[in-house]
Protein backbone atom coordinates (compact mmCIF):
# COMPACT_ATOMS: atom_id res chain seq x y z
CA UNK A 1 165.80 53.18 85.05
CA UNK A 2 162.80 53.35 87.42
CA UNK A 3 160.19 55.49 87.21
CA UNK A 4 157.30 56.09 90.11
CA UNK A 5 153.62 56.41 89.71
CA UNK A 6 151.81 59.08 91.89
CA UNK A 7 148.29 58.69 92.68
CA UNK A 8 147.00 62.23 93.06
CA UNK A 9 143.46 62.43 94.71
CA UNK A 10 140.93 64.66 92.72
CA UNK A 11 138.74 67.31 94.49
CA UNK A 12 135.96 68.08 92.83
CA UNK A 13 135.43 72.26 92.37
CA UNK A 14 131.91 71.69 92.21
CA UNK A 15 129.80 73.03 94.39
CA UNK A 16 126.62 71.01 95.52
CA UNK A 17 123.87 72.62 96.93
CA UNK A 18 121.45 72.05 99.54
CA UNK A 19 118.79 72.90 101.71
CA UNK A 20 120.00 74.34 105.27
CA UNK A 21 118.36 72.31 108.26
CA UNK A 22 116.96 74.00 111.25
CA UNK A 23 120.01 72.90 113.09
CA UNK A 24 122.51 74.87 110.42
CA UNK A 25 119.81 78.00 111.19
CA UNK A 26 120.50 77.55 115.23
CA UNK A 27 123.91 77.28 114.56
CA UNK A 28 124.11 80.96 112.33
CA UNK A 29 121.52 83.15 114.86
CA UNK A 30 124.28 81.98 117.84
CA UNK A 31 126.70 82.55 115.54
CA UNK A 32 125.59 86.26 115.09
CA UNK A 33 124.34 86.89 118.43
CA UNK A 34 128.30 85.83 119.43
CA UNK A 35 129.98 88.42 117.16
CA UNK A 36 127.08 91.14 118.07
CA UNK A 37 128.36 90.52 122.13
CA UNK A 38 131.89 90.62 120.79
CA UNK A 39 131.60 93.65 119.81
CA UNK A 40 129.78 95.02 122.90
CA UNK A 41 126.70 95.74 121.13
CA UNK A 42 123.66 96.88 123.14
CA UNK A 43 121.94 93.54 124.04
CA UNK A 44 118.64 95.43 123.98
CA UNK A 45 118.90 96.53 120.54
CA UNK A 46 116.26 95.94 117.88
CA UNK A 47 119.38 93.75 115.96
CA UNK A 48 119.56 91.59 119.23
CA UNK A 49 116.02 91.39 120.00
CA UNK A 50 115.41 90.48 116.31
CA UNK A 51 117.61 87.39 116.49
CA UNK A 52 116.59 86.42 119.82
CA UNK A 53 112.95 86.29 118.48
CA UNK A 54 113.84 84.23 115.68
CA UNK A 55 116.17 81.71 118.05
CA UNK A 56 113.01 81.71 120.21
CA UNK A 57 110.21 81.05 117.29
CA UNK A 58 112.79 78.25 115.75
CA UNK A 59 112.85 76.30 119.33
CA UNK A 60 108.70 76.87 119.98
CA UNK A 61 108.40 74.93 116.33
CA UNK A 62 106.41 71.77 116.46
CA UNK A 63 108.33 71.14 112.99
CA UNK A 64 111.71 73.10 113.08
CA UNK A 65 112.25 72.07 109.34
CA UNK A 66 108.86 73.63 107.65
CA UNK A 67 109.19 76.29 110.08
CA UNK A 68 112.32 77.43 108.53
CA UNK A 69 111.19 77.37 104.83
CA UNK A 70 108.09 79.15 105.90
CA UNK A 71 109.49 81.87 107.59
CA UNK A 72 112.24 81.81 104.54
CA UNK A 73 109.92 82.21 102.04
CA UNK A 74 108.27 85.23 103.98
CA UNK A 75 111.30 87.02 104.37
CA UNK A 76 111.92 86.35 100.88
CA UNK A 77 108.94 85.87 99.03
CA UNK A 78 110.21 85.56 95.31
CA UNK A 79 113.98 86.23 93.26
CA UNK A 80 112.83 89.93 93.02
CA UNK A 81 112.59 90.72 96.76
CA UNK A 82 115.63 88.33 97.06
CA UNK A 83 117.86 90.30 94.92
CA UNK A 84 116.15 94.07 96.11
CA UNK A 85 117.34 92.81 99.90
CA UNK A 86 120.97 92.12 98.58
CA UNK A 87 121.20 94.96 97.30
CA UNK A 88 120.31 97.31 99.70
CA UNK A 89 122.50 95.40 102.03
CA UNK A 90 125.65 95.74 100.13
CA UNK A 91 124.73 99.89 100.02
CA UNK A 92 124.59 99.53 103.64
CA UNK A 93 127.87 97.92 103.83
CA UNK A 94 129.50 100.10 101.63
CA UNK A 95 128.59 103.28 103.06
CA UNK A 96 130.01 101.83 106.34
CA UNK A 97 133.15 101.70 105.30
């Protein structure tokens, strides 16, 4: 009688954090701006000229890096603001629906 072995490969469920590069930023304003033309949204809009700043002050950035954790950290200055933002954004969302 034979028997077989089976290697099975093991993916980790763990998920690793880490700290978004400018590049990953880029990549989720176009992102946005994409779905907001999609859509047919206004391209005048304070939503579209808010991202289009941002894409703009990201590219002027002598250091695209510490440009993003500055501006991060002044959006979000601490946990509390953090978690007060979230929150009113998922009211917003759910009285949309």
């Amino acid at each position: 009688m034979s028997t077989t072995i089976q290697n099975i490969d093991q993916v980790s469920t763990e998920v690793k954090s880490f700290k978004p590069t400018w590049q990953d930023i880029k990549k989720a304003i176009v992102d946005i701006v994409k779905v907001d033309v999609y859509y047919k949204k206004s391209k005048d809009s304070k939503f579209m000229q808010n991202y289009k700043k941002r894409y703009t002050e990201l590219h002027q950035a002598e250091d695209p890096d510490t440009y993003i954790l500055t501006n991060a950290k002044k959006i979000y200055p601490n946990e509390d603001k953090y978690i007060k933002m979230k929150r009113q954004y998922q009211k917003y969302t759910c009285s949309q629906n």
